[in-house]
Structure formats: C-alpha cells, structure tokens
N, C-alpha and C. Protein backbone atom coordinates (compact mmCIF):
# COMPACT_ATOMS: atom_id res chain seq x y z
N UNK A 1 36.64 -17.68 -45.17
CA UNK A 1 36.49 -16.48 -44.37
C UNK A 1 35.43 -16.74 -43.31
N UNK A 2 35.43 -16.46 -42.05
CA UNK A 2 34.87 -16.85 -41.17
C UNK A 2 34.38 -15.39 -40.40
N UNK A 3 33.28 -15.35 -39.95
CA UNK A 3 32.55 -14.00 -39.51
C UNK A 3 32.11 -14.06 -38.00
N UNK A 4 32.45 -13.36 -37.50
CA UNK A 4 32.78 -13.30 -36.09
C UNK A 4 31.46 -12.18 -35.34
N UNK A 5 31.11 -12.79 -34.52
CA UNK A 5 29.78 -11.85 -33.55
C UNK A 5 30.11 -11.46 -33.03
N UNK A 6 30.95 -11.19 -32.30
CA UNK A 6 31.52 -11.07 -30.41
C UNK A 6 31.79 -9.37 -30.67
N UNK A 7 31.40 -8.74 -31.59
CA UNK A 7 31.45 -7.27 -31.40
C UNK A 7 30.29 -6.47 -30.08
N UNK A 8 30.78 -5.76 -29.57
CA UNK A 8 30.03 -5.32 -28.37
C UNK A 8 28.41 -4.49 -29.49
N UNK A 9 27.64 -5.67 -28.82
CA UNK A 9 26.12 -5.12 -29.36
C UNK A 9 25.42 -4.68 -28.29
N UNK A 10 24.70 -3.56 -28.27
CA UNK A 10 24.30 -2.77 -26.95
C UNK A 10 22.72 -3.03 -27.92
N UNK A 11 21.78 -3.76 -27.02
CA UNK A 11 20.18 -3.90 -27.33
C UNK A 11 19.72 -2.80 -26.01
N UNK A 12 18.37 -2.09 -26.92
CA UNK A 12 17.71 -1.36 -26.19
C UNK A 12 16.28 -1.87 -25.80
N UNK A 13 15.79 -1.83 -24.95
CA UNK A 13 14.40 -2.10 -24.78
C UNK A 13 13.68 -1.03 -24.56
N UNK A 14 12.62 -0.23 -25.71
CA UNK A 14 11.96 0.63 -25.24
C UNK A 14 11.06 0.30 -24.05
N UNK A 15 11.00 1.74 -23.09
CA UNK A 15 10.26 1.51 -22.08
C UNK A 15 9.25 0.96 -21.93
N UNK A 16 8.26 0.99 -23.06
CA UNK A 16 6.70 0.62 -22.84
C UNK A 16 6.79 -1.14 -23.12
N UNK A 17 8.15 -1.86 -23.79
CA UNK A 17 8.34 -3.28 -23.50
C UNK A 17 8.99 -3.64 -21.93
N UNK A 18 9.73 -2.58 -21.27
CA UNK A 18 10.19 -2.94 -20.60
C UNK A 18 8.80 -2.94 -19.29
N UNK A 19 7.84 -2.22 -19.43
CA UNK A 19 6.70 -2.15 -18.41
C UNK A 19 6.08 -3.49 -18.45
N UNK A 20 5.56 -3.80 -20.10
CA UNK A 20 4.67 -4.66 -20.46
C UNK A 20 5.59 -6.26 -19.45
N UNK A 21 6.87 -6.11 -19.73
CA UNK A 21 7.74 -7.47 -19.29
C UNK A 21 7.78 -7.60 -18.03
N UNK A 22 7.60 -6.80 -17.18
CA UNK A 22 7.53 -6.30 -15.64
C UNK A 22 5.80 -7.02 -15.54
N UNK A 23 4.86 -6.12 -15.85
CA UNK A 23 3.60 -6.65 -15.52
C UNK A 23 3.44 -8.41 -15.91
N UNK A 24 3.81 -8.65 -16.80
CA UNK A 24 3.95 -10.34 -17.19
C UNK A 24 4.02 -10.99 -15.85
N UNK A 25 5.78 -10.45 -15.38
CA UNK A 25 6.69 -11.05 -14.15
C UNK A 25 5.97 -10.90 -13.17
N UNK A 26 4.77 -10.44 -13.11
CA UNK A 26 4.12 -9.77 -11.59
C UNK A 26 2.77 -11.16 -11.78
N UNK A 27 2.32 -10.98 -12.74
CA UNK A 27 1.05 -11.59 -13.19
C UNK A 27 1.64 -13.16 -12.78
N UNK A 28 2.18 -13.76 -13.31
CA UNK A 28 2.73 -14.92 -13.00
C UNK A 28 3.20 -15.19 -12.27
N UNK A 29 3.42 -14.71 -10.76
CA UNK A 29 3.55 -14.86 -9.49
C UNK A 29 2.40 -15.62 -9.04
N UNK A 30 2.24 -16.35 -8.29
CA UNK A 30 0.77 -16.64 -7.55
C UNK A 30 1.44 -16.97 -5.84
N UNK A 31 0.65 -16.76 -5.15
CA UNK A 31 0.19 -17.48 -3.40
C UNK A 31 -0.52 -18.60 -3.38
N UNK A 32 0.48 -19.67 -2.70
CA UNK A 32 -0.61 -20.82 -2.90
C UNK A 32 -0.39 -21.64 -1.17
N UNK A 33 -2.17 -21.29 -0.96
CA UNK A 33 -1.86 -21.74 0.57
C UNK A 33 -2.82 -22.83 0.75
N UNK A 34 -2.14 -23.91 1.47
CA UNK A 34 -2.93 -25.14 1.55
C UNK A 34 -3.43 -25.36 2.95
N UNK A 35 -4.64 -25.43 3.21
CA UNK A 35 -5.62 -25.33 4.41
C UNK A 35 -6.13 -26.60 4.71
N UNK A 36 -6.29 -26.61 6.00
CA UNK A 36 -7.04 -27.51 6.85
C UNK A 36 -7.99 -26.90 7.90
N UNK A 37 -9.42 -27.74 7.51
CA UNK A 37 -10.08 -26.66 8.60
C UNK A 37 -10.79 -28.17 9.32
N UNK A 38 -10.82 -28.35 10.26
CA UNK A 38 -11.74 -29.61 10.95
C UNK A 38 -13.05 -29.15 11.25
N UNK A 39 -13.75 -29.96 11.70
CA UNK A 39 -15.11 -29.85 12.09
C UNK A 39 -15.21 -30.06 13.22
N UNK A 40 -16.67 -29.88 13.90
CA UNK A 40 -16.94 -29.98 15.11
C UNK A 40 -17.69 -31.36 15.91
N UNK A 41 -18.44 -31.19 14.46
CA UNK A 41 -19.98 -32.19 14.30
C UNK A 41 -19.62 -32.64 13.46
N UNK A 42 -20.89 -33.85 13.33
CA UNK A 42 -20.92 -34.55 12.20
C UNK A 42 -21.91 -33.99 11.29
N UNK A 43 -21.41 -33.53 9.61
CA UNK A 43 -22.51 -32.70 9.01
C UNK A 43 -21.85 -31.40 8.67
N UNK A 44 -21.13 -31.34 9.62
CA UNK A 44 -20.39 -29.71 9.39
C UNK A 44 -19.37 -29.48 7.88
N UNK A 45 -19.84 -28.28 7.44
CA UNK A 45 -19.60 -28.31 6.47
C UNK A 45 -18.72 -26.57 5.83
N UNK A 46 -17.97 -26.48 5.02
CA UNK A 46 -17.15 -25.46 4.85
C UNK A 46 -17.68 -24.31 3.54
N UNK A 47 -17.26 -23.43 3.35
CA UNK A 47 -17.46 -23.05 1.97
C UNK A 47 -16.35 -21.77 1.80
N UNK A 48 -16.04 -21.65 0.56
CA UNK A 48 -14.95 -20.41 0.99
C UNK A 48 -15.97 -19.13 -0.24
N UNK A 49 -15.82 -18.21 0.17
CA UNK A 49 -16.48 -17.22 -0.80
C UNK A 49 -15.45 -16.21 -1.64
N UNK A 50 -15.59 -15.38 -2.71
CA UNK A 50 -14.79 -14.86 -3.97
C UNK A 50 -13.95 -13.99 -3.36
N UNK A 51 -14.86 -13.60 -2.41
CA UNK A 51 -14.71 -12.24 -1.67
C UNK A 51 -13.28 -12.58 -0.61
N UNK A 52 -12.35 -13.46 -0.57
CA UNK A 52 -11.50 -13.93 0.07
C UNK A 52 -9.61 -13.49 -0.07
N UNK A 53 -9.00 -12.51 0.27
CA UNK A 53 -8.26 -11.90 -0.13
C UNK A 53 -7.18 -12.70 1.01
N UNK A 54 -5.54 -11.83 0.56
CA UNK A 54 -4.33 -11.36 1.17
C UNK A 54 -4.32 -10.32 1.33
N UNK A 55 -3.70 -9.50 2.41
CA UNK A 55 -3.85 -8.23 2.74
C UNK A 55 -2.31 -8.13 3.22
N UNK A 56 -1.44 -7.18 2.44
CA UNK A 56 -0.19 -7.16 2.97
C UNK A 56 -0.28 -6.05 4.19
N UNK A 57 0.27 -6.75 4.95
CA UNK A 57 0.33 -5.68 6.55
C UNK A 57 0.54 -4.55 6.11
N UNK A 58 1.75 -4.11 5.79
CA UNK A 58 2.36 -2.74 5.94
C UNK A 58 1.73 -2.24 4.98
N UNK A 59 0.94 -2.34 3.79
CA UNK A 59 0.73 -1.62 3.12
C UNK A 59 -1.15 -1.50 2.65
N UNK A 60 -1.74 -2.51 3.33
CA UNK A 60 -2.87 -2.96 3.42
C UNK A 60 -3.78 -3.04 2.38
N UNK A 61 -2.91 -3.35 1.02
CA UNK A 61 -2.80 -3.77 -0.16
C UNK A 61 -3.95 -5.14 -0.40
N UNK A 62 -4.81 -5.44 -0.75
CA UNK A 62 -5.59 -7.13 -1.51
C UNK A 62 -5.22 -7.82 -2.55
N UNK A 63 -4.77 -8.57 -2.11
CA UNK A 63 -4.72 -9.73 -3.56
C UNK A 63 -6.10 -10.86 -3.50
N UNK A 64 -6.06 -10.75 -4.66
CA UNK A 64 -7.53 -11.44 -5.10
C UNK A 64 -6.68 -12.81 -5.10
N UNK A 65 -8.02 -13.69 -4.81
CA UNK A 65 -8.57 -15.22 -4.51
C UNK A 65 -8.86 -15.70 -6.14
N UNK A 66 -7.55 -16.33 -6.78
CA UNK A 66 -7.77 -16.57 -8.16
C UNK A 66 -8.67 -18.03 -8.82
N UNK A 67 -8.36 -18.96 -7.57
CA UNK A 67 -8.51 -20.35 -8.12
C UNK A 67 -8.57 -21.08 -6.48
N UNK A 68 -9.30 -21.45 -6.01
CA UNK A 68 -9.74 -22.75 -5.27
C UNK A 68 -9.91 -24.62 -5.84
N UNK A 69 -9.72 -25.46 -4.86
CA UNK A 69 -9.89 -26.29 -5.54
C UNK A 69 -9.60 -27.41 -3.86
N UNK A 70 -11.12 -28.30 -3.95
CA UNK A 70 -11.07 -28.92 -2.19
C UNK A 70 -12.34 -28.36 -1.67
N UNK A 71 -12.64 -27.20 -2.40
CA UNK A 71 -13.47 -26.36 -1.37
C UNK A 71 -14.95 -25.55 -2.30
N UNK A 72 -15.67 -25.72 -2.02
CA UNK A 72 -16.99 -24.66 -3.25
C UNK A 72 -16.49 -23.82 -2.72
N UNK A 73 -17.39 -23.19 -3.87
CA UNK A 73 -17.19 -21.80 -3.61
C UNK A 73 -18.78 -21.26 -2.99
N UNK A 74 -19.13 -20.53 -2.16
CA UNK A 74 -20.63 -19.94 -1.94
C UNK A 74 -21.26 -19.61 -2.77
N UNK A 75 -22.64 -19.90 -3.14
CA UNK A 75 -23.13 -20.22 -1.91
C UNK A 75 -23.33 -22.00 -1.54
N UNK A 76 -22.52 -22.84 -2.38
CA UNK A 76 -22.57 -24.08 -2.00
C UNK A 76 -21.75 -24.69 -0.78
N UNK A 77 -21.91 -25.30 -0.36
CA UNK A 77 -21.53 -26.13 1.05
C UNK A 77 -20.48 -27.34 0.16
N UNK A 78 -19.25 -27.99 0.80
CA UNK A 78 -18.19 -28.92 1.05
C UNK A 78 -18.50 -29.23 2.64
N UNK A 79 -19.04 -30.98 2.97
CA UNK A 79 -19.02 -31.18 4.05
C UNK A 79 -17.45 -31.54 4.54
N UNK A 80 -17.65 -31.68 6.02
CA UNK A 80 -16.35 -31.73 6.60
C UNK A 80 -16.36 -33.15 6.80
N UNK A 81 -15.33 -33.78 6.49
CA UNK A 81 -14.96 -35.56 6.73
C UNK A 81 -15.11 -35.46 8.72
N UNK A 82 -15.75 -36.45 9.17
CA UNK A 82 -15.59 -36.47 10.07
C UNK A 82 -14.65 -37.20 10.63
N UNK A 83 -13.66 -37.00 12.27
CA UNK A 83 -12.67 -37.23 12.61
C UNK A 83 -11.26 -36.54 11.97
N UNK A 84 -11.65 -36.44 10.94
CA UNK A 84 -10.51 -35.45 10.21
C UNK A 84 -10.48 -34.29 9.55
N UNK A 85 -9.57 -33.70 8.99
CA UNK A 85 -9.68 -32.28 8.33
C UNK A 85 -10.71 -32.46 6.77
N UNK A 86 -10.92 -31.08 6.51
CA UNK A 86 -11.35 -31.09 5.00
C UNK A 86 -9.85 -30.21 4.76
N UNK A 87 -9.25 -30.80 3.90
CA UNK A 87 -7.87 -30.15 3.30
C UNK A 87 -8.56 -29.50 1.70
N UNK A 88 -7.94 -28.29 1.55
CA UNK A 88 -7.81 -27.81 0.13
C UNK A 88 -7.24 -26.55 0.10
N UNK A 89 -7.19 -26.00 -1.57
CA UNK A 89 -5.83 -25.38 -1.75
C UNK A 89 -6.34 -24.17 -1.96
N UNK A 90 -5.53 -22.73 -1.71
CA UNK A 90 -6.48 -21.56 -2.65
C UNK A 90 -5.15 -21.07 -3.33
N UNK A 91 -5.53 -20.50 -4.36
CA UNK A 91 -4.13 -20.07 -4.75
C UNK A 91 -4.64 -18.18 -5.50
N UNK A 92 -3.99 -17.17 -5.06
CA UNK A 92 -3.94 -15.65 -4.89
C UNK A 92 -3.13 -15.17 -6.19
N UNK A 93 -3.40 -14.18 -6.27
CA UNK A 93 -2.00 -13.35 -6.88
C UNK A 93 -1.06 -12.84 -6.29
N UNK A 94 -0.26 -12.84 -7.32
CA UNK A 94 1.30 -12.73 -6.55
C UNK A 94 1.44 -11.40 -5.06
N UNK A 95 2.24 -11.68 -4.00
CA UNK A 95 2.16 -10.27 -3.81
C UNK A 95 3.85 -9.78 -4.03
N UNK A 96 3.49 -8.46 -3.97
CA UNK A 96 4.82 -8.19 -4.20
C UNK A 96 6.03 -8.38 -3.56
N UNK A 97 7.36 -8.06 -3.88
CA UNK A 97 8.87 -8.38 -3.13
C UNK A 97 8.91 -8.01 -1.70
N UNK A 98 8.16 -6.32 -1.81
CA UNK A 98 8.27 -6.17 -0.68
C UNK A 98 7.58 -6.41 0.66
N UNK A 99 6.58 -7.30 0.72
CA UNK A 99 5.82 -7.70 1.10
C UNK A 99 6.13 -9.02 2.57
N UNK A 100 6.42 -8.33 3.54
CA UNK A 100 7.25 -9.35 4.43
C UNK A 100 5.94 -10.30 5.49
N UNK A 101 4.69 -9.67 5.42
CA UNK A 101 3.51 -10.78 6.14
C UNK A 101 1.84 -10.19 6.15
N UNK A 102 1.29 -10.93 5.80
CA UNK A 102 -0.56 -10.64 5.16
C UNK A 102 -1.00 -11.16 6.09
N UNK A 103 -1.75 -10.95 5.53
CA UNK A 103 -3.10 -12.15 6.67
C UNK A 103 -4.30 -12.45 5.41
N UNK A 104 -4.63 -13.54 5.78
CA UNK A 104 -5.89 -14.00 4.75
C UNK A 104 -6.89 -13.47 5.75
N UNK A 105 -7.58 -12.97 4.56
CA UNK A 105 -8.93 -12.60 5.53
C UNK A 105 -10.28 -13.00 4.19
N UNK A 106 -11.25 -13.76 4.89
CA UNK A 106 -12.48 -13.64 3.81
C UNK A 106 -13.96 -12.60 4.36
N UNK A 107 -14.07 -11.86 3.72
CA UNK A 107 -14.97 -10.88 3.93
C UNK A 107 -16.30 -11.09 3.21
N UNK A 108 -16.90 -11.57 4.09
CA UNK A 108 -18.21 -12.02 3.90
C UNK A 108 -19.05 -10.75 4.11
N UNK A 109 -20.94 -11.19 4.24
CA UNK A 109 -21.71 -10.70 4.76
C UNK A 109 -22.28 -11.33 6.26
N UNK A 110 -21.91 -11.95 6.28
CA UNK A 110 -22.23 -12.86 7.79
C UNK A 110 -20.94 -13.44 8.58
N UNK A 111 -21.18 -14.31 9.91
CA UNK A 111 -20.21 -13.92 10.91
C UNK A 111 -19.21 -15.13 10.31
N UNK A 112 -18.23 -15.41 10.74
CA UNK A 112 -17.84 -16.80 10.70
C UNK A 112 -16.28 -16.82 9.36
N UNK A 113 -16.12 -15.98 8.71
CA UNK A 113 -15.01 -16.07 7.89
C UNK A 113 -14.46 -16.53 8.21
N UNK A 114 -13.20 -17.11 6.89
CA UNK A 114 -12.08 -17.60 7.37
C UNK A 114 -11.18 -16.42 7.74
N UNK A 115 -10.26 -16.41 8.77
CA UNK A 115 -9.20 -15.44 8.82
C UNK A 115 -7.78 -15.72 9.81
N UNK A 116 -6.99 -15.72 8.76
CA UNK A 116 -5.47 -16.30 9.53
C UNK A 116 -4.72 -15.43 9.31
N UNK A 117 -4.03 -14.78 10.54
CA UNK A 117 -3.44 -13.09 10.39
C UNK A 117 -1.96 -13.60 11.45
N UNK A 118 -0.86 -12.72 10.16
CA UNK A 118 0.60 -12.04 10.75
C UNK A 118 1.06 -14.15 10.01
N UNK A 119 0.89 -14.12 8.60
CA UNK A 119 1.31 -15.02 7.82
C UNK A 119 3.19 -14.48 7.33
N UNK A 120 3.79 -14.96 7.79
CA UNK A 120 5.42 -14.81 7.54
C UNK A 120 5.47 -14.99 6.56
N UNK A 121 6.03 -14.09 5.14
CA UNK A 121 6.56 -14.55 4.33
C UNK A 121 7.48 -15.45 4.10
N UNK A 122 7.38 -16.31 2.91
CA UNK A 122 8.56 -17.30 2.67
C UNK A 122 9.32 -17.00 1.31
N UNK A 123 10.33 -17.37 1.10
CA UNK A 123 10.75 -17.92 -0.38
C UNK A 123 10.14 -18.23 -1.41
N UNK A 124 9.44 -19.13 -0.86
CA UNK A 124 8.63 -20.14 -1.75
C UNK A 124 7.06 -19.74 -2.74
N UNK A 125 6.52 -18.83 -0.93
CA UNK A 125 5.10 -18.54 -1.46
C UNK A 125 4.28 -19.60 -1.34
N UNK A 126 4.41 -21.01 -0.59
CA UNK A 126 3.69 -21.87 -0.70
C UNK A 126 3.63 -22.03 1.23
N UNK A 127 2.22 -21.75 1.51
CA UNK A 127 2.06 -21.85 3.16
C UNK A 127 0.96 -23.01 3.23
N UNK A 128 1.00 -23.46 4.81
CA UNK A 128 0.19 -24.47 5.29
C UNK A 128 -0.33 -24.14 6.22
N UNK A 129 -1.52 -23.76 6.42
CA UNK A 129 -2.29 -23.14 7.43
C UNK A 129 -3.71 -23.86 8.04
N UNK A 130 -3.81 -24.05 9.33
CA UNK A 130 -5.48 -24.78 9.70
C UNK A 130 -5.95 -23.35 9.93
N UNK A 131 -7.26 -24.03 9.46
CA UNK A 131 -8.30 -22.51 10.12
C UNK A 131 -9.31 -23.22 11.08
C-alpha cells in the first residue's frame, strides 16, 4: 500500500511570522559602494565618520553606514597613496524597492564631507563612485 501527499494542503502563516520574515528580508539587504577619492598633496589623507548615511531622494529617508573597510573611521586619518586613488568600500543598509536614487551624504561637524548626490539606482546595489 503506498500513501500518497499530493492532497491540496493549504499552510497558513500567522501574521506576526509573516512580519518577522519580511523584516529578516529587509535586514539582509545591504548598499555596497566602492570609492575612490585622490589626493592633492603628498600627506593628504582621508577619514570617513559613523555619521555617514544614504538618503533616498523622494522620501528623504537615512540608511545607516554599517561596515567600512580601506578607510578609518574618525577620528583617525588613512593617508592618500600618492599619484593614485585611496580606494575602499562602505557598505549601508538595505534601502528599500521603492527607492529609485540617494545621495551619500556624510554629516560631520566641520567643512569638507564626503557627498555624492542623484546616485541611480541599480539591480545590483553595488555602485562605484570617486569623491
């Protein structure tokens, strides 16, 4: 005798799993934008600070600055290679679907931030930007 599954099984997901599975899917999104910033001088040197967001245009929404890596963080200094770029990566939280272009902006207390504005969304989520 052989026992057969293929009966129509209707699974429910109570709501408060179906939220928790949603926030997961959101959380595990990330922005990961890889930078080049050159120097001027010899000596010149970079730093990126915490305080460094995505800001979705239309909705003027922040995503937090999760993980750097290429670059200190403030208040320490990364000198700049001279003749060439200092390359490194920052990587954000996700932003959402509907989200068609941000701008990085770092909001310091003094002049000089990084800020790269009217960033096109992609597919991917993975951009290449000089500052």
């Amino acid at each position: 005798m052989s026992v057969s599954f293929e009966e129509d099984l209707k699974v429910e997901i109570c709501s408060e799993l179906k939220s928790e599975l949603l926030l997961l899917r959101d959380e595990e999104q990330q922005v990961i934008v890889h930078c080049s910033i050159y120097g001027m001088d010899v000596g010149d040197a970079a730093r990126i600070w915490k305080s460094t967001y995505l800001i979705d245009k239309e909705k003027g929404k922040t995503y937090k600055l999760l993980f750097a890596d290429g670059i200190s963080f403030a208040p320490q200094w990364t000198l700049i290679p001279f003749n060439k770029p200092l390359e490194f990566t920052l990587i954000f939280k996700g932003l959402p679907k509907s989200c068609e272009m941000f701008d990085l902006i770092e909001i310091i207390p003094e002049e000089g931030g990084f800020e790269v504005l009217n960033v096109k969304r992609n597919t991917t989520d993975v951009y290449y930007v000089t500052i």
